[in-house]
PDB file of N, CA and C in Angstrom:
ATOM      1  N   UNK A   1      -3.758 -13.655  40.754  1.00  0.00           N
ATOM      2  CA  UNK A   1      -3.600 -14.410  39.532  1.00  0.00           C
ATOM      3  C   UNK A   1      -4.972 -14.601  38.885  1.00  0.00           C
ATOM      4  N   UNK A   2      -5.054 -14.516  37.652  1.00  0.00           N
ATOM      5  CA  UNK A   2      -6.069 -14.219  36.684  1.00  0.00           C
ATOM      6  C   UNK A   2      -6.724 -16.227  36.538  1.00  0.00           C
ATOM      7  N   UNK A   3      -7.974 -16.206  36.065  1.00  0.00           N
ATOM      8  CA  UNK A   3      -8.227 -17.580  35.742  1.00  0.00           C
ATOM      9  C   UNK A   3      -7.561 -18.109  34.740  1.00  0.00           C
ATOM     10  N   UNK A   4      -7.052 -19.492  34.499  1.00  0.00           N
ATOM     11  CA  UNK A   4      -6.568 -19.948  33.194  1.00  0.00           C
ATOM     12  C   UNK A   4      -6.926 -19.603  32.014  1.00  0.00           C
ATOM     13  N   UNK A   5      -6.692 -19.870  30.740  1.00  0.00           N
ATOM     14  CA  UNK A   5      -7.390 -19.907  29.612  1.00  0.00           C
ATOM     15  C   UNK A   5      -8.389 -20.549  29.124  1.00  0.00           C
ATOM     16  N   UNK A   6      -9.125 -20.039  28.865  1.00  0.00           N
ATOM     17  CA  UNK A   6     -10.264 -21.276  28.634  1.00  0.00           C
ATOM     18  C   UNK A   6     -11.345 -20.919  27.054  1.00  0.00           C
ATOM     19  N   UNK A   7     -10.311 -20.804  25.953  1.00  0.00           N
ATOM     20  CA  UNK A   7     -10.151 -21.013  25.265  1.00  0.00           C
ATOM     21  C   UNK A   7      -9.510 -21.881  24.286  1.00  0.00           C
ATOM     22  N   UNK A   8      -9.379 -22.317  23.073  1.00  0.00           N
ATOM     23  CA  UNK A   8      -8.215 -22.861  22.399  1.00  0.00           C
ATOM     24  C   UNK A   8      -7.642 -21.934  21.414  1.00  0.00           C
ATOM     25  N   UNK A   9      -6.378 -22.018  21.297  1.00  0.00           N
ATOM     26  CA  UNK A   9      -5.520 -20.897  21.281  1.00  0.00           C
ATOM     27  C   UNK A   9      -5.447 -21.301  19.510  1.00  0.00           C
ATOM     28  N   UNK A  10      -5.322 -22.100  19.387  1.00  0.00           N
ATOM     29  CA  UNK A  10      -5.264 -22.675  17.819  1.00  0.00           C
ATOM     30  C   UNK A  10      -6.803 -22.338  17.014  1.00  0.00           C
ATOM     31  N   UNK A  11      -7.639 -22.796  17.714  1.00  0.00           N
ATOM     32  CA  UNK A  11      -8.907 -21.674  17.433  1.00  0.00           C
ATOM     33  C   UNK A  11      -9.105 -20.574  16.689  1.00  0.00           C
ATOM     34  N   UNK A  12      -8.490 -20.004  18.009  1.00  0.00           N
ATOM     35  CA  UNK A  12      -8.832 -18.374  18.286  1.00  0.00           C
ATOM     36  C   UNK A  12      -7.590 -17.509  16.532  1.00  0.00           C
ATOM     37  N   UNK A  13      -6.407 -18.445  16.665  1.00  0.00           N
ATOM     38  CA  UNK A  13      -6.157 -17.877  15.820  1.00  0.00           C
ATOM     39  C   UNK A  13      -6.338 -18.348  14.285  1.00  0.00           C
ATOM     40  N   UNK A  14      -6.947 -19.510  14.018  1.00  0.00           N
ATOM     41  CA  UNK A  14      -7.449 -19.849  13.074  1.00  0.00           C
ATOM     42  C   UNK A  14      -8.213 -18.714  12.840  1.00  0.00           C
ATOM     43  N   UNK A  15      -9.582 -18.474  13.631  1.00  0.00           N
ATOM     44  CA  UNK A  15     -11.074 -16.940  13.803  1.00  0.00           C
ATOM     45  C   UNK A  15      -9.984 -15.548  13.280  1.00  0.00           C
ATOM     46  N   UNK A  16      -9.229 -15.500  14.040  1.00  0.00           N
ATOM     47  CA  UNK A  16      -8.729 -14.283  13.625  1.00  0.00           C
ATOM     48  C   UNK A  16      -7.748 -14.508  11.993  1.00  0.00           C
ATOM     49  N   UNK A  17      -7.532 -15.371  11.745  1.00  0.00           N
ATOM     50  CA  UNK A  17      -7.262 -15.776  10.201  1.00  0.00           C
ATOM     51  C   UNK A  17      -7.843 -14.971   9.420  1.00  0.00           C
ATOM     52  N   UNK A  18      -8.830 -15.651   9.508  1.00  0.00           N
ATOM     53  CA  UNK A  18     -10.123 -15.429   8.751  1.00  0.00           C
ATOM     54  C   UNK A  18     -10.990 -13.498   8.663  1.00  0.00           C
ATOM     55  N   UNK A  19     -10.554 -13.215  10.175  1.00  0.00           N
ATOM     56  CA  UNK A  19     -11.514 -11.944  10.007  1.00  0.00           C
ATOM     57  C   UNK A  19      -9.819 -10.857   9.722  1.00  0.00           C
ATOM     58  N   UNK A  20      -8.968 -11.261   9.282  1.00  0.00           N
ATOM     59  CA  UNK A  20      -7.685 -10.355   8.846  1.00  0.00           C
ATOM     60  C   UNK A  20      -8.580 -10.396   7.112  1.00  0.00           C
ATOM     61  N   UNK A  21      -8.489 -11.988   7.018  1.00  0.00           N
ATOM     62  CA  UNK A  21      -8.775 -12.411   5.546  1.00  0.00           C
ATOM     63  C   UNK A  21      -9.761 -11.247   5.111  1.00  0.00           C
ATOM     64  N   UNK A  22     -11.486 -11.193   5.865  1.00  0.00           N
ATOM     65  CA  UNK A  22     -12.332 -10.564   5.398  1.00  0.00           C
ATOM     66  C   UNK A  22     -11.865  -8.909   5.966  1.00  0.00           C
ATOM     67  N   UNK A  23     -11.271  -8.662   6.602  1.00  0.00           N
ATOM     68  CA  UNK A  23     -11.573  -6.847   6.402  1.00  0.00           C
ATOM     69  C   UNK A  23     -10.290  -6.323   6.556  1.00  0.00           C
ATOM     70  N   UNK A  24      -8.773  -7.101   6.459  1.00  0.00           N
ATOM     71  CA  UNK A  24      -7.738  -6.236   6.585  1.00  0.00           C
ATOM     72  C   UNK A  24      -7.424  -5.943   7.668  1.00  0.00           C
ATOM     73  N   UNK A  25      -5.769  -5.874   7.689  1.00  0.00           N
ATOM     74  CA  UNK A  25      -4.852  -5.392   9.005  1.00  0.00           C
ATOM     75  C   UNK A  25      -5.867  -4.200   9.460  1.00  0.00           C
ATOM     76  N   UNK A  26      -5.621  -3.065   8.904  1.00  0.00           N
ATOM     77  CA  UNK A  26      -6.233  -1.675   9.256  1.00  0.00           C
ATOM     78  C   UNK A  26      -7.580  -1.552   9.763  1.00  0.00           C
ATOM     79  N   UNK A  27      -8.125  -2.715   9.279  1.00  0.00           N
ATOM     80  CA  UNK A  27      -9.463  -2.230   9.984  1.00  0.00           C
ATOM     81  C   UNK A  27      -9.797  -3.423  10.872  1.00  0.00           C
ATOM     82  N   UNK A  28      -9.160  -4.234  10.984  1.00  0.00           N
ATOM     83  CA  UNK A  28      -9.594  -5.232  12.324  1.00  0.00           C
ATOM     84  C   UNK A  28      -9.149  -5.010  13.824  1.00  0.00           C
ATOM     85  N   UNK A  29      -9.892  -4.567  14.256  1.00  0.00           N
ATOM     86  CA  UNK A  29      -9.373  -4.002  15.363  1.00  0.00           C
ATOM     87  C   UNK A  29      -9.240  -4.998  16.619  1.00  0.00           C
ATOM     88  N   UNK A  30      -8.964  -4.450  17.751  1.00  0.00           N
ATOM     89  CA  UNK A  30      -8.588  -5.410  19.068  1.00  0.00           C
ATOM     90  C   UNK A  30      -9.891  -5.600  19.446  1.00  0.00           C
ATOM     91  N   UNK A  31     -10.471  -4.421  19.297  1.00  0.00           N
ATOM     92  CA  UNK A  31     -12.350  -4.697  19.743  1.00  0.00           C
ATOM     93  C   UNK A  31     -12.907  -5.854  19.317  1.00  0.00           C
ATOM     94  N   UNK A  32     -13.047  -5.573  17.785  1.00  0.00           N
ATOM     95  CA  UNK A  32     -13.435  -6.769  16.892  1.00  0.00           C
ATOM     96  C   UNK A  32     -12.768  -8.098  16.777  1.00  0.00           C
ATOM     97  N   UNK A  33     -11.365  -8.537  17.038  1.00  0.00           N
ATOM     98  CA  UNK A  33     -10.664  -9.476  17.362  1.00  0.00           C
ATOM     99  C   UNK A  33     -11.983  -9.924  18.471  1.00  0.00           C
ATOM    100  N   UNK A  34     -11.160  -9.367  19.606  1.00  0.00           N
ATOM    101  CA  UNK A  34     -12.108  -9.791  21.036  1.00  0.00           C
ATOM    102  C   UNK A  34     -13.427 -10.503  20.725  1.00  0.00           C
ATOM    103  N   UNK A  35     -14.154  -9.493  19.987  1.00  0.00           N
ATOM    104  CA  UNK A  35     -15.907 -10.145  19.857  1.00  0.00           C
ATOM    105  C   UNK A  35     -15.980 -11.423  19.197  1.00  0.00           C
ATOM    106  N   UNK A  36     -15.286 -11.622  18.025  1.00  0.00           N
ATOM    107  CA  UNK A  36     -15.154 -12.751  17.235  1.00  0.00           C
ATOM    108  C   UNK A  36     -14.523 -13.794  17.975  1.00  0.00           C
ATOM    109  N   UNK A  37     -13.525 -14.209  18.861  1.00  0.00           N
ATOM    110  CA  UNK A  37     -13.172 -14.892  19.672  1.00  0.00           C
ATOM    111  C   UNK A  37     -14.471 -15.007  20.489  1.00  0.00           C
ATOM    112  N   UNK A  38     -14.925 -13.960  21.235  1.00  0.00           N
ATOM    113  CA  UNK A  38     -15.984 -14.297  22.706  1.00  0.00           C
ATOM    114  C   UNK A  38     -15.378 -14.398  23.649  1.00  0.00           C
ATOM    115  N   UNK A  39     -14.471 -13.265  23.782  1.00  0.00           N
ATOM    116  CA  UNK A  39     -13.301 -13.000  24.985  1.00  0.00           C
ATOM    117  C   UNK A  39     -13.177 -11.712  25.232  1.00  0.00           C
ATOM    118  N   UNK A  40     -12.781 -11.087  26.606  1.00  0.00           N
ATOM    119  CA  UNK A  40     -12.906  -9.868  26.446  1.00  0.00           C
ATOM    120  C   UNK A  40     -11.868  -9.167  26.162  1.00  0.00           C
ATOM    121  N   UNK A  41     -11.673  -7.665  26.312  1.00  0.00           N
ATOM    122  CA  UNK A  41     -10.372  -7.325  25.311  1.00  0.00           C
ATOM    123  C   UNK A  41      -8.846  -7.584  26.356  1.00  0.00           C
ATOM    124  N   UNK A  42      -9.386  -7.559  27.807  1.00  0.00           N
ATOM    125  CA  UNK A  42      -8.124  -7.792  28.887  1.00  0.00           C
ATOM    126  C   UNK A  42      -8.013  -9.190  28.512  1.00  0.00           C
ATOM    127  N   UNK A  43      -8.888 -10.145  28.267  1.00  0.00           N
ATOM    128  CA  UNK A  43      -8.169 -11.808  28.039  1.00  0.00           C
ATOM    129  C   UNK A  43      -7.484 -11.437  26.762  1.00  0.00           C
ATOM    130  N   UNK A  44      -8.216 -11.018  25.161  1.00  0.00           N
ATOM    131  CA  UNK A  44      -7.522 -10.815  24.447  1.00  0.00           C
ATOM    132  C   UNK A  44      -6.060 -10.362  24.627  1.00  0.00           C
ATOM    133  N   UNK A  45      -5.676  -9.024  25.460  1.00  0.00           N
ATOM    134  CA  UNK A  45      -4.447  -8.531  25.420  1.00  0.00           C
ATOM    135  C   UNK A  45      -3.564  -9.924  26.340  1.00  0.00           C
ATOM    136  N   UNK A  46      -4.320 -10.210  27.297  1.00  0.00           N
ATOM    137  CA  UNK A  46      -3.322 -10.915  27.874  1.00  0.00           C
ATOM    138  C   UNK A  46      -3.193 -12.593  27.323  1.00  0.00           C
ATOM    139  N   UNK A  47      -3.446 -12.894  26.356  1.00  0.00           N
ATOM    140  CA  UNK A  47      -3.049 -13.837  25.715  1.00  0.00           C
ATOM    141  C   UNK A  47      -2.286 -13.959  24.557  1.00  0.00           C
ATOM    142  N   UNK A  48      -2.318 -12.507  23.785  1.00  0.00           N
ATOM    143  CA  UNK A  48      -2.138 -12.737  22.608  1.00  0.00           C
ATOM    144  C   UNK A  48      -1.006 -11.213  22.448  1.00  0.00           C
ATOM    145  N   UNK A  49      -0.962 -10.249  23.503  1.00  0.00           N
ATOM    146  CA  UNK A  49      -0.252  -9.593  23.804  1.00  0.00           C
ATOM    147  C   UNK A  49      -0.521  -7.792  23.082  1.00  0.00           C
ATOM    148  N   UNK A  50      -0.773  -8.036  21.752  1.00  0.00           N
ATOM    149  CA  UNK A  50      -1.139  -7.493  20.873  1.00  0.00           C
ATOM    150  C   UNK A  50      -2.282  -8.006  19.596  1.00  0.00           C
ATOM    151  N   UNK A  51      -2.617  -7.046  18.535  1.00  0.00           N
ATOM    152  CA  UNK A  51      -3.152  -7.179  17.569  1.00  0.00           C
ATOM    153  C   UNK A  51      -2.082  -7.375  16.405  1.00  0.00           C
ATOM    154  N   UNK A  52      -0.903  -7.238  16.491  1.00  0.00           N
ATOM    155  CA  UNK A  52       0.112  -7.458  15.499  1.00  0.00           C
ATOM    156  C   UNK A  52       0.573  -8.989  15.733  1.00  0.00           C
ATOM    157  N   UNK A  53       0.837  -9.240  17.500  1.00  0.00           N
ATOM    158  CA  UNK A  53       1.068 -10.565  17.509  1.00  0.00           C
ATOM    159  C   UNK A  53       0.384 -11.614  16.989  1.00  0.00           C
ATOM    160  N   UNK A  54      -1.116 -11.420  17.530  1.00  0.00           N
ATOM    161  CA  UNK A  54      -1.974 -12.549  16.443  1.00  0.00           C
ATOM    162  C   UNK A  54      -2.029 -12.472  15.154  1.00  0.00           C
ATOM    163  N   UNK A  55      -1.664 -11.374  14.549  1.00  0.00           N
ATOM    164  CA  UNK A  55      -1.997 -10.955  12.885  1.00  0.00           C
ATOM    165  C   UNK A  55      -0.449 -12.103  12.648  1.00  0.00           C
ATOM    166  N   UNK A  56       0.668 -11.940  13.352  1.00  0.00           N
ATOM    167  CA  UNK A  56       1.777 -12.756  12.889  1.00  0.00           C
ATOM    168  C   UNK A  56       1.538 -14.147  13.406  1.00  0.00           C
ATOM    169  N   UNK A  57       0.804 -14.578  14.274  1.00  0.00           N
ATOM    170  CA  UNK A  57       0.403 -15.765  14.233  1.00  0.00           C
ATOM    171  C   UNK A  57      -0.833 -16.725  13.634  1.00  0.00           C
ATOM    172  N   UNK A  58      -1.691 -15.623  13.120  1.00  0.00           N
ATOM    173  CA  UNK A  58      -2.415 -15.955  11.620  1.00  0.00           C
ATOM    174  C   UNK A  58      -1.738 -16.203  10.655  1.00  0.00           C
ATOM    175  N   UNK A  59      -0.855 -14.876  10.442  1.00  0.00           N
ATOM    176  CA  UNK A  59       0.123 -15.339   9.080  1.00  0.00           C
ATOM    177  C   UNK A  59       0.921 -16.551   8.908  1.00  0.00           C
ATOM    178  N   UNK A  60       1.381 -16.605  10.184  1.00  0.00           N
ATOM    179  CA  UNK A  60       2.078 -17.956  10.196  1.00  0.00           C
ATOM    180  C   UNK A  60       1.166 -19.444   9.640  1.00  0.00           C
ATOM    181  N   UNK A  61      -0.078 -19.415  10.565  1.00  0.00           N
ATOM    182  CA  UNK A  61      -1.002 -20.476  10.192  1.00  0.00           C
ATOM    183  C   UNK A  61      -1.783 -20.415   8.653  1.00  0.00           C
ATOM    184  N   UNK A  62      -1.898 -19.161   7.890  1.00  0.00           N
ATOM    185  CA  UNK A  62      -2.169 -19.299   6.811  1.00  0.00           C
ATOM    186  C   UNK A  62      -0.909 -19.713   5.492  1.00  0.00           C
ATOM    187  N   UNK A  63       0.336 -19.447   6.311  1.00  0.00           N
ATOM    188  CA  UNK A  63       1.045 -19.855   5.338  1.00  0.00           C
ATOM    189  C   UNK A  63       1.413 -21.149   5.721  1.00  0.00           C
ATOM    190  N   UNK A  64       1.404 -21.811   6.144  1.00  0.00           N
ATOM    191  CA  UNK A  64       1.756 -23.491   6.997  1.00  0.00           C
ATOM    192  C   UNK A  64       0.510 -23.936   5.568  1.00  0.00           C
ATOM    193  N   UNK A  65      -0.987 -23.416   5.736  1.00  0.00           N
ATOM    194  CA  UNK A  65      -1.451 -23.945   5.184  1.00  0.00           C
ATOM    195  C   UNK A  65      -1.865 -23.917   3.902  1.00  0.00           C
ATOM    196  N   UNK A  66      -1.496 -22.668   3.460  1.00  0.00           N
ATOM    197  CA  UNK A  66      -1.369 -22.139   1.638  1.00  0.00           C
ATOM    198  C   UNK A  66      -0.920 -23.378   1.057  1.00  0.00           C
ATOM    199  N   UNK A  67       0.415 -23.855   0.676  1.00  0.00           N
ATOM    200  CA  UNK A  67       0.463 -24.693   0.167  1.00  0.00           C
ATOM    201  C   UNK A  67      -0.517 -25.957  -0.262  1.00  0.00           C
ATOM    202  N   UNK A  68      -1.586 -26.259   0.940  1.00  0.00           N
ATOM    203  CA  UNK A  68      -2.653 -27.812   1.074  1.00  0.00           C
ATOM    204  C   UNK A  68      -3.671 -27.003   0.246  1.00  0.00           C
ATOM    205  N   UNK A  69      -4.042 -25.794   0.514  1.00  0.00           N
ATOM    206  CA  UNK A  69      -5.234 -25.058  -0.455  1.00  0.00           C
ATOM    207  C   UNK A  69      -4.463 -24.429  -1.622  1.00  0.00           C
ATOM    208  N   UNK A  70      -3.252 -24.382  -2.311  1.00  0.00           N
ATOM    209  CA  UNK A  70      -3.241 -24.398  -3.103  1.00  0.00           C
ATOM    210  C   UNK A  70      -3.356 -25.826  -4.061  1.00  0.00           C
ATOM    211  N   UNK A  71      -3.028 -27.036  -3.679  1.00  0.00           N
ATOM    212  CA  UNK A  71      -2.511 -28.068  -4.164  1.00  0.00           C
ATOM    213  C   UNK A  71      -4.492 -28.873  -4.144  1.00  0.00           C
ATOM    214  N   UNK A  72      -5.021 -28.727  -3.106  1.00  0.00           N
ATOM    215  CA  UNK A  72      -6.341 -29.081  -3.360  1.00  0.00           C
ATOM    216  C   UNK A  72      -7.120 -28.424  -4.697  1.00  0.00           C
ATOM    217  N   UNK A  73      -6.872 -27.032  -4.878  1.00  0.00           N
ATOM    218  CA  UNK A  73      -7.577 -26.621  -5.812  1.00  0.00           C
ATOM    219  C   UNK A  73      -7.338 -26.744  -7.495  1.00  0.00           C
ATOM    220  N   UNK A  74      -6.265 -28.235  -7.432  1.00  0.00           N
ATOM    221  CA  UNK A  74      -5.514 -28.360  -8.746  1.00  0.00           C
ATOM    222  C   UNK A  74      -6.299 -29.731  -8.950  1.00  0.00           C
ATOM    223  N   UNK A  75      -6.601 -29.885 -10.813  1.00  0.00           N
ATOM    224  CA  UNK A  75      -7.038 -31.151 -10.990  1.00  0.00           C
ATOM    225  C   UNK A  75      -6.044 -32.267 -11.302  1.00  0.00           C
ATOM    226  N   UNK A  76      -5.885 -33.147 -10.907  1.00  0.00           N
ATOM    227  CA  UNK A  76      -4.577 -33.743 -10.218  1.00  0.00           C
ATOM    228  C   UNK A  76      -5.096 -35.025 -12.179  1.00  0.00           C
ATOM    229  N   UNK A  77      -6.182 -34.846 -12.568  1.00  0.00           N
ATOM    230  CA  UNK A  77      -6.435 -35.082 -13.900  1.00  0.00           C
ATOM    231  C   UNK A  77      -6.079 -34.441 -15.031  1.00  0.00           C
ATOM    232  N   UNK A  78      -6.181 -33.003 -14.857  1.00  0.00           N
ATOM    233  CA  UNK A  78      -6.154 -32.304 -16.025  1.00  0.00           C
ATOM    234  C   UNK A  78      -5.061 -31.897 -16.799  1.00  0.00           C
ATOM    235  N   UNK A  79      -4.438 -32.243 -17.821  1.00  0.00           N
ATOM    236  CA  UNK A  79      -3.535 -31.802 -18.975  1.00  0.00           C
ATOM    237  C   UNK A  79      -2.115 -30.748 -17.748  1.00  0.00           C
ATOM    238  N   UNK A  80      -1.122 -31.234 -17.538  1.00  0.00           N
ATOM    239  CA  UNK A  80      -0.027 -30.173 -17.241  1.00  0.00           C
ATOM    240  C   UNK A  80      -0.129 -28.440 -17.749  1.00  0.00           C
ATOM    241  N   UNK A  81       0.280 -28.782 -19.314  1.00  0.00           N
ATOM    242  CA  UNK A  81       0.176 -27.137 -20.210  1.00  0.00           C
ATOM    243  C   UNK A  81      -0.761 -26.541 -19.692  1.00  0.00           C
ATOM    244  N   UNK A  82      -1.882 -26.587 -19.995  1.00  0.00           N
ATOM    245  CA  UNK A  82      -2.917 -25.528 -20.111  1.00  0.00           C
ATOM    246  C   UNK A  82      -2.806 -24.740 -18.025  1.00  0.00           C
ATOM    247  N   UNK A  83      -2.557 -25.750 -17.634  1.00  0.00           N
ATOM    248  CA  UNK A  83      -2.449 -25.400 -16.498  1.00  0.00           C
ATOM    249  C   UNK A  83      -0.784 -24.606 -15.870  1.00  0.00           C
ATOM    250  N   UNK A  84       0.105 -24.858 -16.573  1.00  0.00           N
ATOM    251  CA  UNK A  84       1.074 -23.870 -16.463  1.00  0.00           C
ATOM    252  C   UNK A  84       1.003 -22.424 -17.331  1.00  0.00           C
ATOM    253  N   UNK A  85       0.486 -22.533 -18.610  1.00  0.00           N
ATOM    254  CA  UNK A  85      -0.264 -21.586 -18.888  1.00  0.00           C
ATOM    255  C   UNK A  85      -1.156 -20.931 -18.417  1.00  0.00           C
ATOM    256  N   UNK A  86      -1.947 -21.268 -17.457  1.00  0.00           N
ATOM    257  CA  UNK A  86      -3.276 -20.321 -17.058  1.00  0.00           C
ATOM    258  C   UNK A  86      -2.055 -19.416 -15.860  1.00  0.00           C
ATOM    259  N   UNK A  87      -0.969 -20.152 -14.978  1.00  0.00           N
ATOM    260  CA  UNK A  87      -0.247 -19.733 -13.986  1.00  0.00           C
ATOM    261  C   UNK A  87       0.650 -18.456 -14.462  1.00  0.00           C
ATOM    262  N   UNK A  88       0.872 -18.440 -15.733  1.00  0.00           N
ATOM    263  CA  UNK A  88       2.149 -17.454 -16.012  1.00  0.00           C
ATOM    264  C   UNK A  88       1.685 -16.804 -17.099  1.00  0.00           C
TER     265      UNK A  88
END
């Protein structure tokens, strides 16, 4: 039996959020996953199973949180119109 995890898993896929964000499905690889965590690629596989699984458990956490960064980046002051106008 392998050592526990000793990482945080909410972390790790927050990091990998982010490096889908900057370079894309296609080019983020399991290598590069791994390095950006600071895990190696056997902990990587055996936590996360795949590179598709974490990409769907990024997606998941970026869309949980789309909504709070969309709604932050609104001036909760400014005129309705111009602002349904700039949207459509």
């Amino acid at each position: 039996m392998g050592r526990p995890i000793s990482f945080d898993r909410d972390e790790a896929v927050r990091i990998a959020m982010y490096e889908f964000w900057d370079h894309g499905y296609n080019a983020t690889s399991a290598k590069a996953l791994s390095e950006a965590l600071g895990i190696t690629r056997s902990s990587f596989y055996n936590a996360f199973e795949s590179r598709r699984s974490i990409f769907e458990e990024a997606l998941e956490l970026y869309k949980s949180e789309a909504p709070d960064r969309a709604l932050d980046a609104v001036d909760v002051n400014a005129p309705v119109l111009p602002l349904l106008n700039s949207m459509f």
